[in-house]
PDB file of N, CA and C in Angstrom:
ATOM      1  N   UNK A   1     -19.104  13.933 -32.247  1.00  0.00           N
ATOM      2  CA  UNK A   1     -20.058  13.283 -31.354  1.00  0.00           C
ATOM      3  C   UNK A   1     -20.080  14.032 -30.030  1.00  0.00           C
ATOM      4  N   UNK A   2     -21.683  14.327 -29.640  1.00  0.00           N
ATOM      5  CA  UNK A   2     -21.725  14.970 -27.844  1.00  0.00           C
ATOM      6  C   UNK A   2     -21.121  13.910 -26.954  1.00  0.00           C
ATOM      7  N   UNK A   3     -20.831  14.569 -26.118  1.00  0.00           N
ATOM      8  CA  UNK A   3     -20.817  13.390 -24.541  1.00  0.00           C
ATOM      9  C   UNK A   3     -21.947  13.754 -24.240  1.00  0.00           C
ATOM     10  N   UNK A   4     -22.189  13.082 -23.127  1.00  0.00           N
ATOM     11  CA  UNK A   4     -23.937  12.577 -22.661  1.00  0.00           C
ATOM     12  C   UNK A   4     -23.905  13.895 -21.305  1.00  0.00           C
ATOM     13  N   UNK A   5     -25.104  14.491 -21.499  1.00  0.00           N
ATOM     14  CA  UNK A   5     -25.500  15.248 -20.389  1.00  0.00           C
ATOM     15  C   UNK A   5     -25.639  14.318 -19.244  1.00  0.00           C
ATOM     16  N   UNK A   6     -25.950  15.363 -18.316  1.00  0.00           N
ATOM     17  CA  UNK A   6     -26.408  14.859 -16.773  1.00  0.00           C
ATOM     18  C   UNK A   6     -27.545  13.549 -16.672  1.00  0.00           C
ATOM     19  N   UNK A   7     -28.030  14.309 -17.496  1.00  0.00           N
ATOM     20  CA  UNK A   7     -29.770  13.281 -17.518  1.00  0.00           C
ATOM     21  C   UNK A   7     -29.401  11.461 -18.104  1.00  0.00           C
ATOM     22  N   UNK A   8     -28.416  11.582 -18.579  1.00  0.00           N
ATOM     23  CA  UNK A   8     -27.959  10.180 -19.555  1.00  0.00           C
ATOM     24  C   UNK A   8     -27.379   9.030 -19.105  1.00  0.00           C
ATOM     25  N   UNK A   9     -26.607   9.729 -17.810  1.00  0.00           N
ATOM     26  CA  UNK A   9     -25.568   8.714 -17.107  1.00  0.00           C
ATOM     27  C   UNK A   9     -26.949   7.918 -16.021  1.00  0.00           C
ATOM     28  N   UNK A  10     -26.692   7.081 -15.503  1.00  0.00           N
ATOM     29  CA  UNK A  10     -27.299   6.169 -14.792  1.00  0.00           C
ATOM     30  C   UNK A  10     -26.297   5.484 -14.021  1.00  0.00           C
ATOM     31  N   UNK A  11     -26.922   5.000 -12.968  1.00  0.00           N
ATOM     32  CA  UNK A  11     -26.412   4.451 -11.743  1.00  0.00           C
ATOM     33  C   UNK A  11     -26.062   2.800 -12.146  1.00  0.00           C
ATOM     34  N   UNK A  12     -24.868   2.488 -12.628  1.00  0.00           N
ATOM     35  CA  UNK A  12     -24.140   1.204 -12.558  1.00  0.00           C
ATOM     36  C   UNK A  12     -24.223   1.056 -14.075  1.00  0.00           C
ATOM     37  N   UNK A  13     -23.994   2.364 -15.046  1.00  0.00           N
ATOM     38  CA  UNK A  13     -23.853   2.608 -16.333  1.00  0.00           C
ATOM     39  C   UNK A  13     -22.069   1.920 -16.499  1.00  0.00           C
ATOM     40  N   UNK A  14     -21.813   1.283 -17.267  1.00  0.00           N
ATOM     41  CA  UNK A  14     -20.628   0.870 -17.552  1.00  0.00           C
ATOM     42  C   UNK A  14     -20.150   0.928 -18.573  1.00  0.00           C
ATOM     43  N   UNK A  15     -18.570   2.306 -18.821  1.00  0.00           N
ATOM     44  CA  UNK A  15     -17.817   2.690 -20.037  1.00  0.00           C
ATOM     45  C   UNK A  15     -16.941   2.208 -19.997  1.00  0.00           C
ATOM     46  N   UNK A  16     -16.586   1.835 -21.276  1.00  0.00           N
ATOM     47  CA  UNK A  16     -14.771   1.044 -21.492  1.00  0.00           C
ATOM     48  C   UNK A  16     -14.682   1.927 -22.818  1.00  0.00           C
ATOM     49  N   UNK A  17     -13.417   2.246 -22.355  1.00  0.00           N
ATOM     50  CA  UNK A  17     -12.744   3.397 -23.329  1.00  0.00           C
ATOM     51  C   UNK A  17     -11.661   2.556 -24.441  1.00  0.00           C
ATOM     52  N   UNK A  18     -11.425   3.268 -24.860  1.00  0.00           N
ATOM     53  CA  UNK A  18     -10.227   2.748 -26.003  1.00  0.00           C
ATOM     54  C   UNK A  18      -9.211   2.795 -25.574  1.00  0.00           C
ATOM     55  N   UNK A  19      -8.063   1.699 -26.358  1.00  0.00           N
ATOM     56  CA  UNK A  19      -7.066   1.594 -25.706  1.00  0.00           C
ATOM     57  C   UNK A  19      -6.269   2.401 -25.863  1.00  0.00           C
ATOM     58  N   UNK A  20      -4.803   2.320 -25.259  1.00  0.00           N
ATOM     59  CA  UNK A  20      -4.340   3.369 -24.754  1.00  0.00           C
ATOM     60  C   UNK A  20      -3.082   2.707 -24.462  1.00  0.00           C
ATOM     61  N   UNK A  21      -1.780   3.048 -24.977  1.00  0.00           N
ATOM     62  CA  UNK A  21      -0.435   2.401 -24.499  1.00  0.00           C
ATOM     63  C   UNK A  21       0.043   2.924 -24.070  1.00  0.00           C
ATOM     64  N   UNK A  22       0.367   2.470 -22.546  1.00  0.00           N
ATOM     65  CA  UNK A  22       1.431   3.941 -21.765  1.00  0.00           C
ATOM     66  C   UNK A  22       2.820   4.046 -21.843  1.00  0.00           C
ATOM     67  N   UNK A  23       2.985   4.239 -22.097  1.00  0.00           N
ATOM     68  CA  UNK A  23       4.872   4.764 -22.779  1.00  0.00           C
ATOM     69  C   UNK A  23       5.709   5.487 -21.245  1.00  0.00           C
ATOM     70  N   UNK A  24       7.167   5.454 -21.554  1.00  0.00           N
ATOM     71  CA  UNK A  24       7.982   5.073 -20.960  1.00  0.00           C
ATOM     72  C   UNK A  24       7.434   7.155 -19.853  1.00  0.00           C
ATOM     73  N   UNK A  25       7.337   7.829 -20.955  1.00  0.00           N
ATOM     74  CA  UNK A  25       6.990   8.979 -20.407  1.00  0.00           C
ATOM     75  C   UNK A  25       5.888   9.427 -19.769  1.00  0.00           C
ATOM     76  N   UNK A  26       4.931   8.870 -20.062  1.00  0.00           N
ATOM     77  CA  UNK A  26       3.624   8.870 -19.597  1.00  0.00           C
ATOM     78  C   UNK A  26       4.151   8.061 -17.601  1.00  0.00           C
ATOM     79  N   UNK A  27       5.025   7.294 -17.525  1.00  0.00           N
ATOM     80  CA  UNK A  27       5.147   6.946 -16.240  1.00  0.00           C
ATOM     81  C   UNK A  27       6.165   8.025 -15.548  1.00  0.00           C
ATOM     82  N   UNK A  28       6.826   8.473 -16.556  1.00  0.00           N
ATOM     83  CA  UNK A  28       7.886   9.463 -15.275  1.00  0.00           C
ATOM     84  C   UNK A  28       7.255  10.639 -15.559  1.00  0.00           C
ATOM     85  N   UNK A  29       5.959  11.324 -16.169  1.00  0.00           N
ATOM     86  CA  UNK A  29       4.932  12.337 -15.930  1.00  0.00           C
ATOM     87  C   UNK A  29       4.833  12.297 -14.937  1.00  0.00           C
ATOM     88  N   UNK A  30       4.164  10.915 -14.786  1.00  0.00           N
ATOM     89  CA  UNK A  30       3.187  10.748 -13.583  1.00  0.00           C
ATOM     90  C   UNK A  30       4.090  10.524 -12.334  1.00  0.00           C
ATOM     91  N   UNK A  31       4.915  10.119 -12.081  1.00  0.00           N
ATOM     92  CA  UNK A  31       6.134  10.167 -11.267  1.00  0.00           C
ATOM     93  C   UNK A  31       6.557  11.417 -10.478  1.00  0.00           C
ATOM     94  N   UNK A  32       6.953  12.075 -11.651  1.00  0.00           N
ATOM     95  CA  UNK A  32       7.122  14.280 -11.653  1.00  0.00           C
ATOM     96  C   UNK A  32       6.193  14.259 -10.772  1.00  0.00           C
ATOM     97  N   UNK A  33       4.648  14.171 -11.253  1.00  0.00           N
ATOM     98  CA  UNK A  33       3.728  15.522 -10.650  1.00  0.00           C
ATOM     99  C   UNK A  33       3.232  14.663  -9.219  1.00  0.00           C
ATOM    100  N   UNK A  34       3.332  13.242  -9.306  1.00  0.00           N
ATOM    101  CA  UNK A  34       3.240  12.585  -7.554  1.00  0.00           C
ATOM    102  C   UNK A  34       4.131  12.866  -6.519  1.00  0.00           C
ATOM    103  N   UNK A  35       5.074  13.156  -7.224  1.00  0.00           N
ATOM    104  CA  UNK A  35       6.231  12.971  -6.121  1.00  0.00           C
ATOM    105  C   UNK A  35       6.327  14.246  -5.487  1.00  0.00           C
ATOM    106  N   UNK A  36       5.450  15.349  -6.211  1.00  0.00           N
ATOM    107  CA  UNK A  36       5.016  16.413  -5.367  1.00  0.00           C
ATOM    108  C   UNK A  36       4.482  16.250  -3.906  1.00  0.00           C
ATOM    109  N   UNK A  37       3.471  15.901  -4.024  1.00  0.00           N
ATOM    110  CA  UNK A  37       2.566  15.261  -2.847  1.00  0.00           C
ATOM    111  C   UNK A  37       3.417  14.065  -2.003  1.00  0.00           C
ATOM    112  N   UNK A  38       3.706  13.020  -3.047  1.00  0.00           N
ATOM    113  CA  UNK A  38       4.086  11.994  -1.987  1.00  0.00           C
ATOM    114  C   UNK A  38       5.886  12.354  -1.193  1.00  0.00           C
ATOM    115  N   UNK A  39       6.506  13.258  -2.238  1.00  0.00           N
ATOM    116  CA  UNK A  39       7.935  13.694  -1.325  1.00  0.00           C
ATOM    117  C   UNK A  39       7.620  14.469  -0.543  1.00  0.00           C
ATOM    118  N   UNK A  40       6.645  15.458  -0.051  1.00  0.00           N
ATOM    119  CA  UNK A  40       6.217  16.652   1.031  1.00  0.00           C
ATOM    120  C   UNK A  40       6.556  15.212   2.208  1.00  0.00           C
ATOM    121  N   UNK A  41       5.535  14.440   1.799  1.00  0.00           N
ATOM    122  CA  UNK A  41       5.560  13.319   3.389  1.00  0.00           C
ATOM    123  C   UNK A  41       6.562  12.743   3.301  1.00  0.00           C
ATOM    124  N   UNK A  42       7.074  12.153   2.108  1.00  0.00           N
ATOM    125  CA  UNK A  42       8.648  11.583   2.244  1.00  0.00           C
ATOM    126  C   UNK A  42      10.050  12.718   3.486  1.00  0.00           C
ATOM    127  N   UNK A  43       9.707  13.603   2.963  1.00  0.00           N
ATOM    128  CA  UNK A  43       9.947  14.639   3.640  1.00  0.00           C
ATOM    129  C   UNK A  43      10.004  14.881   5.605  1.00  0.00           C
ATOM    130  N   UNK A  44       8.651  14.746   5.745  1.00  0.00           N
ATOM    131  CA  UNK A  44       8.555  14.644   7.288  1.00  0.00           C
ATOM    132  C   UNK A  44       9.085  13.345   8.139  1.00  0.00           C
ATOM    133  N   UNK A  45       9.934  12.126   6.855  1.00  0.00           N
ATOM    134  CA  UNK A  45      10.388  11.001   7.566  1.00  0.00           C
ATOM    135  C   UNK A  45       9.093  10.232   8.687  1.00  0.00           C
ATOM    136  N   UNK A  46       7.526  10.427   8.203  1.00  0.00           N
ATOM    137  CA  UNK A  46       6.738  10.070   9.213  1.00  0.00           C
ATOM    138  C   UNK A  46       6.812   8.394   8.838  1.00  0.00           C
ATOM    139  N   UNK A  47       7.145   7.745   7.887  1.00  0.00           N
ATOM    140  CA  UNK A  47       7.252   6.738   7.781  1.00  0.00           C
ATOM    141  C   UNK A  47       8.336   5.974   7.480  1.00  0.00           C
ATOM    142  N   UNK A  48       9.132   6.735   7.590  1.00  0.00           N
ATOM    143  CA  UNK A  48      10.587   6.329   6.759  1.00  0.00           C
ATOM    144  C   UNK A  48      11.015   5.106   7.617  1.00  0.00           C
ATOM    145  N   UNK A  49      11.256   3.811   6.926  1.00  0.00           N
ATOM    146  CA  UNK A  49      11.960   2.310   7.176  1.00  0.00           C
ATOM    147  C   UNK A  49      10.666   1.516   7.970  1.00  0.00           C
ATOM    148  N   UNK A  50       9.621   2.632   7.804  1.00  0.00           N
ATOM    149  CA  UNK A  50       7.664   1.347   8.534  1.00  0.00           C
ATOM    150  C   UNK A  50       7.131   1.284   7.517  1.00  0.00           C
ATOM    151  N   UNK A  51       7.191   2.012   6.433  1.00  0.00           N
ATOM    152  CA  UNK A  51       6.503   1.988   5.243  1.00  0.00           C
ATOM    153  C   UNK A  51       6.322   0.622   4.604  1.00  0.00           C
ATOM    154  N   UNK A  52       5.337  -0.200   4.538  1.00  0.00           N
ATOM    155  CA  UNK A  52       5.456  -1.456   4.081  1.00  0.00           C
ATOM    156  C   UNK A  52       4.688  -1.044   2.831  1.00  0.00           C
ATOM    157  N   UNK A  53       3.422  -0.992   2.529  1.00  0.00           N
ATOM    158  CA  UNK A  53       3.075  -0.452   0.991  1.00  0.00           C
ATOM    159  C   UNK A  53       2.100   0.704   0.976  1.00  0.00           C
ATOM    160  N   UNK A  54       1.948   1.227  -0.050  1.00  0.00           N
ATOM    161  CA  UNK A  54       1.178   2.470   0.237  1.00  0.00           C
ATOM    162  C   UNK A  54      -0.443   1.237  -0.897  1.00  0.00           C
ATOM    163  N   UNK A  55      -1.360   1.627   0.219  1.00  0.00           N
ATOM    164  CA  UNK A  55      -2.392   0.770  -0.416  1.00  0.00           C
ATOM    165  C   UNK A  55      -3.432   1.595  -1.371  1.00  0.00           C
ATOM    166  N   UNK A  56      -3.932   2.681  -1.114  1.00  0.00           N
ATOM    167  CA  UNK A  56      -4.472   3.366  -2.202  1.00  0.00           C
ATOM    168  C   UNK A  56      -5.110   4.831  -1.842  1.00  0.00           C
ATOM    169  N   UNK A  57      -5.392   5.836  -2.724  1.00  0.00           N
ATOM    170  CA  UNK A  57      -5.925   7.206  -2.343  1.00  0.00           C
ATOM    171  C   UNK A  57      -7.035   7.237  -2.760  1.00  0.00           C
ATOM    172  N   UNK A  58      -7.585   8.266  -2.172  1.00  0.00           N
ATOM    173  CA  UNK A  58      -8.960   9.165  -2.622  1.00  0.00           C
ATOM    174  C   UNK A  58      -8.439  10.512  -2.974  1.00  0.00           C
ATOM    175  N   UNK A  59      -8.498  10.896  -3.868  1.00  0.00           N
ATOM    176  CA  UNK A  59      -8.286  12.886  -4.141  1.00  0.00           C
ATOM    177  C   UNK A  59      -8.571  13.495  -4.773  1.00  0.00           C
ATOM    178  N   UNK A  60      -8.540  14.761  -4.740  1.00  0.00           N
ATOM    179  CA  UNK A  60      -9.852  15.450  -5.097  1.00  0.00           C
ATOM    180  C   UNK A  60      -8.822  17.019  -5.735  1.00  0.00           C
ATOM    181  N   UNK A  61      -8.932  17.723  -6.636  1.00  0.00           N
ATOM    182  CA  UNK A  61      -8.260  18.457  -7.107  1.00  0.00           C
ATOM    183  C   UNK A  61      -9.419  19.657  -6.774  1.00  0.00           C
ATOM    184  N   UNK A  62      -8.816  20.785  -6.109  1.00  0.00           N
ATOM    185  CA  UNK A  62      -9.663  21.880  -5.584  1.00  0.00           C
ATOM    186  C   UNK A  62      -9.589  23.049  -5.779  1.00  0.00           C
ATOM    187  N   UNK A  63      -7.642  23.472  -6.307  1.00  0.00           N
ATOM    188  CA  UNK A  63      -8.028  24.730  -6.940  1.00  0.00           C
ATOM    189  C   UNK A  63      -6.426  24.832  -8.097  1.00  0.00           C
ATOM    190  N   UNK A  64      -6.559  25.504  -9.254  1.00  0.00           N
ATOM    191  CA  UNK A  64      -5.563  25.298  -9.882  1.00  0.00           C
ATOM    192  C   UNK A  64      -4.146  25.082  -9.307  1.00  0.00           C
ATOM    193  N   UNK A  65      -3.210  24.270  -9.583  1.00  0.00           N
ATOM    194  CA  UNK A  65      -1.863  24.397  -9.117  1.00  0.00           C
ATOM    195  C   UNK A  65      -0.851  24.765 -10.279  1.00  0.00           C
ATOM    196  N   UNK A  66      -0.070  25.040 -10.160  1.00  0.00           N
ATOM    197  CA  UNK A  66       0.933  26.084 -11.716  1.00  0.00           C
ATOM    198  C   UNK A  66       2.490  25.556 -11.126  1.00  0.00           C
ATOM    199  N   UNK A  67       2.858  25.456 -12.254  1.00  0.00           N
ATOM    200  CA  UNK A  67       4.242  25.408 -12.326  1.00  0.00           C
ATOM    201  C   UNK A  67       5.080  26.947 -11.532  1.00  0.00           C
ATOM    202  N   UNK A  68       5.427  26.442 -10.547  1.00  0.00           N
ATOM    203  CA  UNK A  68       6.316  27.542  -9.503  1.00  0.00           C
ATOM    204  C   UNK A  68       5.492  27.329  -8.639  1.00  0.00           C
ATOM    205  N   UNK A  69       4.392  27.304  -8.232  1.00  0.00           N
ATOM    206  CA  UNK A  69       3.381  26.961  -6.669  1.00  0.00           C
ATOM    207  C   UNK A  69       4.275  26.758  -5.979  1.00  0.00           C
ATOM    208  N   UNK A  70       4.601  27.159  -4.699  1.00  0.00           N
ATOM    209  CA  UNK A  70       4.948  26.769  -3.568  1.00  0.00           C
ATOM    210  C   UNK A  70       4.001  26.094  -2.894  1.00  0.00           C
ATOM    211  N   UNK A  71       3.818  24.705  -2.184  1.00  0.00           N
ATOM    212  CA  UNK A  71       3.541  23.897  -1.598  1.00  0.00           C
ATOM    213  C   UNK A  71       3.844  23.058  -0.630  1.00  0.00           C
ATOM    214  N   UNK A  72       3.007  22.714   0.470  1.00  0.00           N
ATOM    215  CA  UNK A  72       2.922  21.996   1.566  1.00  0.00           C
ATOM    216  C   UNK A  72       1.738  21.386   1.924  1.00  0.00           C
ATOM    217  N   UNK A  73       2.023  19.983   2.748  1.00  0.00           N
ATOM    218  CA  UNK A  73       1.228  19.044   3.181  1.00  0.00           C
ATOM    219  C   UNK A  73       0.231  19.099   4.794  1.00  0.00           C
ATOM    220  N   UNK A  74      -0.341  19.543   5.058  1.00  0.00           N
ATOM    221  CA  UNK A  74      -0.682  19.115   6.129  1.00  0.00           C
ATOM    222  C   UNK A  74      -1.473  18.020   6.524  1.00  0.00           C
ATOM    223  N   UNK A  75      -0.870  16.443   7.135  1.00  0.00           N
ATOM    224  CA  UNK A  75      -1.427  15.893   7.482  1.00  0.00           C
ATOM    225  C   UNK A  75      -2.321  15.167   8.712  1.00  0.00           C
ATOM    226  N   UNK A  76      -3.550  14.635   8.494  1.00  0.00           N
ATOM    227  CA  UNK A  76      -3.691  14.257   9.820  1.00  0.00           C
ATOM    228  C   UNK A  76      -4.339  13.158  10.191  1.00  0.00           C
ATOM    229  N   UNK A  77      -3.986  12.377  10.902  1.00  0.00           N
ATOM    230  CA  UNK A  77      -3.890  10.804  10.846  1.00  0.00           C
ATOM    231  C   UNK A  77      -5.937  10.616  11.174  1.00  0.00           C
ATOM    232  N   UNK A  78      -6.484   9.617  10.114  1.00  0.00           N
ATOM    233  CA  UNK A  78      -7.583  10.058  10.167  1.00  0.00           C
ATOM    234  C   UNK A  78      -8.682   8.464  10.993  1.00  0.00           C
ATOM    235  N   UNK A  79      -7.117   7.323  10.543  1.00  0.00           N
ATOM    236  CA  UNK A  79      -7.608   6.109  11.078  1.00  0.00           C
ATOM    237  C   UNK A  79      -6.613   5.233  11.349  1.00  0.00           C
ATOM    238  N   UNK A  80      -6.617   4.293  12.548  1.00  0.00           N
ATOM    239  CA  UNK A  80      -5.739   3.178  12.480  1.00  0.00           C
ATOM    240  C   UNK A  80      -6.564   2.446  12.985  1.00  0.00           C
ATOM    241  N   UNK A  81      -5.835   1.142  12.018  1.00  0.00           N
ATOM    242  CA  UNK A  81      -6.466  -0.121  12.551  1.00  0.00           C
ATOM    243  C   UNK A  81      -5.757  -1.346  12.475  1.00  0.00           C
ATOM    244  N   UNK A  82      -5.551  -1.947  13.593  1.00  0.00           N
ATOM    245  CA  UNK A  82      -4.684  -3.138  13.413  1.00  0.00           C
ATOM    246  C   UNK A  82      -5.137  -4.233  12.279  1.00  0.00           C
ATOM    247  N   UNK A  83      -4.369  -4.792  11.515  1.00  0.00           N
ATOM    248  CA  UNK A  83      -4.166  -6.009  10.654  1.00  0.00           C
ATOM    249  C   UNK A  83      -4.686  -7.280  11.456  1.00  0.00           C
ATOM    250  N   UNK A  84      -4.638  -8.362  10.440  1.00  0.00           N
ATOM    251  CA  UNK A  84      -4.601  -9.873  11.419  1.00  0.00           C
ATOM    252  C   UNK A  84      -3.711 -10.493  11.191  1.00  0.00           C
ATOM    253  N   UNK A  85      -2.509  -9.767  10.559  1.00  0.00           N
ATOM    254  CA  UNK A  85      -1.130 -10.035  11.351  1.00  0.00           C
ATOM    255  C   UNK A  85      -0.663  -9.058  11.900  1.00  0.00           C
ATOM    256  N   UNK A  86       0.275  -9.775  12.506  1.00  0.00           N
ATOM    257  CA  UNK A  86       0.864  -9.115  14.173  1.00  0.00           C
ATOM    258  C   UNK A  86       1.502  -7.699  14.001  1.00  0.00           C
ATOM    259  N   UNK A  87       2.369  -8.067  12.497  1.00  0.00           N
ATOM    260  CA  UNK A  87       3.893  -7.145  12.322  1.00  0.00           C
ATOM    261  C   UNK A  87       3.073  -5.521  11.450  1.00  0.00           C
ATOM    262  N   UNK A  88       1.840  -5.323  11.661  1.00  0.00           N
ATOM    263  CA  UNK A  88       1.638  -4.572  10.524  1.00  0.00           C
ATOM    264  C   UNK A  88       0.145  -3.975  10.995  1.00  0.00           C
ATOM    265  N   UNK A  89       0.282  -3.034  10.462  1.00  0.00           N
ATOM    266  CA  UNK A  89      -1.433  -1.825  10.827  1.00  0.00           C
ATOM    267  C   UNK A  89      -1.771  -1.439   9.919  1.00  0.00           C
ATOM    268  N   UNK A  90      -2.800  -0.906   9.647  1.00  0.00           N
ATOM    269  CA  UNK A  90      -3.116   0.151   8.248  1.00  0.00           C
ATOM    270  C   UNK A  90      -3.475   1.810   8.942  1.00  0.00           C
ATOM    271  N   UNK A  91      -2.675   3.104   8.496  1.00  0.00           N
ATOM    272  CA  UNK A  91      -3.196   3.646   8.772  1.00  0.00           C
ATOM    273  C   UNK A  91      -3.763   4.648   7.902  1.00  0.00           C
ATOM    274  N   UNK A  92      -4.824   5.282   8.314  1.00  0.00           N
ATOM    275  CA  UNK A  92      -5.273   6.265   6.956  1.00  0.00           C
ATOM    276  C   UNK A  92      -5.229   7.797   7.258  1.00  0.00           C
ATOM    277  N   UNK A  93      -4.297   8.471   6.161  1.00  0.00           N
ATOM    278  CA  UNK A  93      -4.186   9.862   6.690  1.00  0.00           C
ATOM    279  C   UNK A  93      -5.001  10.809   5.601  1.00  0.00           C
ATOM    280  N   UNK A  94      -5.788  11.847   6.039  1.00  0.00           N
ATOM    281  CA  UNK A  94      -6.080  12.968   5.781  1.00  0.00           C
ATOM    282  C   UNK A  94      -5.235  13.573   5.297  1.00  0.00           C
ATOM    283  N   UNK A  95      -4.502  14.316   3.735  1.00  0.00           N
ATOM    284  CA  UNK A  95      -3.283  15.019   3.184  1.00  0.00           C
ATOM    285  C   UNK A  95      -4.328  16.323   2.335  1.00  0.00           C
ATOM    286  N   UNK A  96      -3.984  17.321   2.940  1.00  0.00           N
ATOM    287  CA  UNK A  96      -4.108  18.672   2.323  1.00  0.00           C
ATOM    288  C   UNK A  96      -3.405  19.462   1.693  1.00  0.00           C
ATOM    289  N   UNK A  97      -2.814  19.556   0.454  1.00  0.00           N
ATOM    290  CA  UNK A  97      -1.907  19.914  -0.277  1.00  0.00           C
ATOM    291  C   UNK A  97      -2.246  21.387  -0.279  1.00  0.00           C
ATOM    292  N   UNK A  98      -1.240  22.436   0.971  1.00  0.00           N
ATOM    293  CA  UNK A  98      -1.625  23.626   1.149  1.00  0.00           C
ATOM    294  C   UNK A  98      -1.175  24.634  -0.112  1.00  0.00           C
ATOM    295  N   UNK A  99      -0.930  25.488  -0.631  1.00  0.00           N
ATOM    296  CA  UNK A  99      -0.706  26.378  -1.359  1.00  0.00           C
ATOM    297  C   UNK A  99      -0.757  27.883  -0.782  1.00  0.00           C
ATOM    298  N   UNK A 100      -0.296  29.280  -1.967  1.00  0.00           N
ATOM    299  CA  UNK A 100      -0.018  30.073  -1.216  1.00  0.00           C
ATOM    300  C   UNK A 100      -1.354  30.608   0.012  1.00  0.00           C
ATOM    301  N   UNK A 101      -1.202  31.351   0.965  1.00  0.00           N
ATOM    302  CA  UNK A 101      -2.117  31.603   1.844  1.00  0.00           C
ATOM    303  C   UNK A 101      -2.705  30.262   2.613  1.00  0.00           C
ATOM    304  N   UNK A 102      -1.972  29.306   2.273  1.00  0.00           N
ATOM    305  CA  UNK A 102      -2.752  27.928   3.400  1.00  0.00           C
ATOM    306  C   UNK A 102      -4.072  27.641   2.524  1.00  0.00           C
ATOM    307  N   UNK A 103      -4.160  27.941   1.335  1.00  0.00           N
ATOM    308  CA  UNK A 103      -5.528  27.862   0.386  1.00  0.00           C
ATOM    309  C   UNK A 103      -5.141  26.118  -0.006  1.00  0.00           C
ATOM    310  N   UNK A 104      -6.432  25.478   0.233  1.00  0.00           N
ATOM    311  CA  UNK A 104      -5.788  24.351  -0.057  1.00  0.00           C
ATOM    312  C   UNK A 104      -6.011  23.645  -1.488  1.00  0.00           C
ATOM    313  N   UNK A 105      -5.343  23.214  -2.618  1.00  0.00           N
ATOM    314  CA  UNK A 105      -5.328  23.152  -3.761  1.00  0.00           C
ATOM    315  C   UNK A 105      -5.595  21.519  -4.161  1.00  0.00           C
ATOM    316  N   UNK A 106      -5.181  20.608  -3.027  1.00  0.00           N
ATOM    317  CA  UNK A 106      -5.489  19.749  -3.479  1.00  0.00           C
ATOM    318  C   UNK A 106      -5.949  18.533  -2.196  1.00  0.00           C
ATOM    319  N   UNK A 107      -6.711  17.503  -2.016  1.00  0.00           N
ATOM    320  CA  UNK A 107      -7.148  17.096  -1.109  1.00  0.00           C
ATOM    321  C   UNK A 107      -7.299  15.324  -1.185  1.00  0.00           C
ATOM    322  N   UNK A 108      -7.104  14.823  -0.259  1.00  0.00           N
ATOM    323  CA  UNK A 108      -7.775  13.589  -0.040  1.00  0.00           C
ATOM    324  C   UNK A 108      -7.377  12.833   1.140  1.00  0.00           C
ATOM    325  N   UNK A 109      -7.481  11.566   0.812  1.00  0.00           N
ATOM    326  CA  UNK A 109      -6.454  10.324   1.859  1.00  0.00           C
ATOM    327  C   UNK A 109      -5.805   9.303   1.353  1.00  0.00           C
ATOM    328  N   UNK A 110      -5.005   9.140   1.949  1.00  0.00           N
ATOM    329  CA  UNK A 110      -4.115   7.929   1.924  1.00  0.00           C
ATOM    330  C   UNK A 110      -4.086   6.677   2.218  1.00  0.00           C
ATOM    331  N   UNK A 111      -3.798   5.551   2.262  1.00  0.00           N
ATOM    332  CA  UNK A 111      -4.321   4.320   2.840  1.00  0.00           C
ATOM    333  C   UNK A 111      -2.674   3.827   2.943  1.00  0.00           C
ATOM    334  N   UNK A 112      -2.191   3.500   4.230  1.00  0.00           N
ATOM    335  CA  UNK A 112      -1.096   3.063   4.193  1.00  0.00           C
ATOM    336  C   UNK A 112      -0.700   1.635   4.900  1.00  0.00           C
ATOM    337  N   UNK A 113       0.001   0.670   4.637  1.00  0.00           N
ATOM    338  CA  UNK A 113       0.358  -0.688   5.730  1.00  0.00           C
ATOM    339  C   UNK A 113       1.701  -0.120   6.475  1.00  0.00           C
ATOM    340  N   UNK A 114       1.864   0.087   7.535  1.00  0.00           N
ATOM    341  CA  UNK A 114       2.496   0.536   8.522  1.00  0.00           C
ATOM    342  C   UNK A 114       3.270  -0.568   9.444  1.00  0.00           C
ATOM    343  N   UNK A 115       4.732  -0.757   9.485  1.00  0.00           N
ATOM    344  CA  UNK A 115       5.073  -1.817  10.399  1.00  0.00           C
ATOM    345  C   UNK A 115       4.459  -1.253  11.761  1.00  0.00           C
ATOM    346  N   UNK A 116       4.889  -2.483  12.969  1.00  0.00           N
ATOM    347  CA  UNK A 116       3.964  -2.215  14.173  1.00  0.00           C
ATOM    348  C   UNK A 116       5.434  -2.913  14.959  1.00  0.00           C
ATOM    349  N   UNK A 117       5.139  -2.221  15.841  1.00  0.00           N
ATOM    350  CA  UNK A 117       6.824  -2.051  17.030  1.00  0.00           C
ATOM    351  C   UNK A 117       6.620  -3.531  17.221  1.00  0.00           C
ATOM    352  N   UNK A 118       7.383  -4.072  17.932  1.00  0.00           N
ATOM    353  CA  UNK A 118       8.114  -5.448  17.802  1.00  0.00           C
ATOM    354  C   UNK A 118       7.155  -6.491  17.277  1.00  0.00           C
ATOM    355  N   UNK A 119       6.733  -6.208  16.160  1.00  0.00           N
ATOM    356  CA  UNK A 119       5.299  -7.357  15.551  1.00  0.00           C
ATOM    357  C   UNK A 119       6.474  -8.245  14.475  1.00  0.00           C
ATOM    358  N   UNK A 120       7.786  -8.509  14.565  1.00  0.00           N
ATOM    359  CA  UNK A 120       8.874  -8.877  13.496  1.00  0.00           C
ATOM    360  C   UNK A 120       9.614  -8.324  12.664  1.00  0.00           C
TER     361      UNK A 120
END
């Protein structure tokens, strides 16, 4: 069977795929190849003991990455905004997953809940 060209998809077209059981490996895959990205920032201690939850990403894969890549993060804080509680902010960072030459390989943002200095 084809998949559907360009011309086929439509705007608020809705696919449900087959199921799919994720197994014990399928989570420490996905574990491995995050903890790329998310230990670079674990790394800079920019949140270490404010970190309340990491709320969700946008990202965008931009140029191959290979097993041995040397890699780095450059981030840059792209939004804050206080909560409507006291103890807590959201902030949203810009993460550029640099590669060799500063070429950047992988891209998006972050959405994070951030404690807030004496908010409890």
């Amino acid at each position: 069977m084809q998949g559907r060209f360009f011309e086929e998809f439509d705007v608020e077209d809705e696919i449900l795929t087959g199921e799919r059981t994720v197994t014990d490996e399928d989570v420490r895959a996905f574990a491995r190849v995050s903890a790329v990205a998310t230990g670079l920032v674990a790394d800079t201690r920019l949140t270490r003991g404010t970190l309340i939850a990491f709320l969700g990403l946008e990202w965008s894969f931009r140029a191959p990455l290979r097993p041995g890549d040397s890699v780095r993060a450059r981030l840059r804080v792209a939004e804050t905004r206080p909560t409507s509680r006291p103890d807590r902010g959201l902030v949203r960072l810009a993460v550029d997953l640099l590669g060799a030459g500063d070429a950047v390989v992988q891209q998006g943002t972050w959405a994070l809940l951030v404690r807030r200095r004496g908010g409890g």
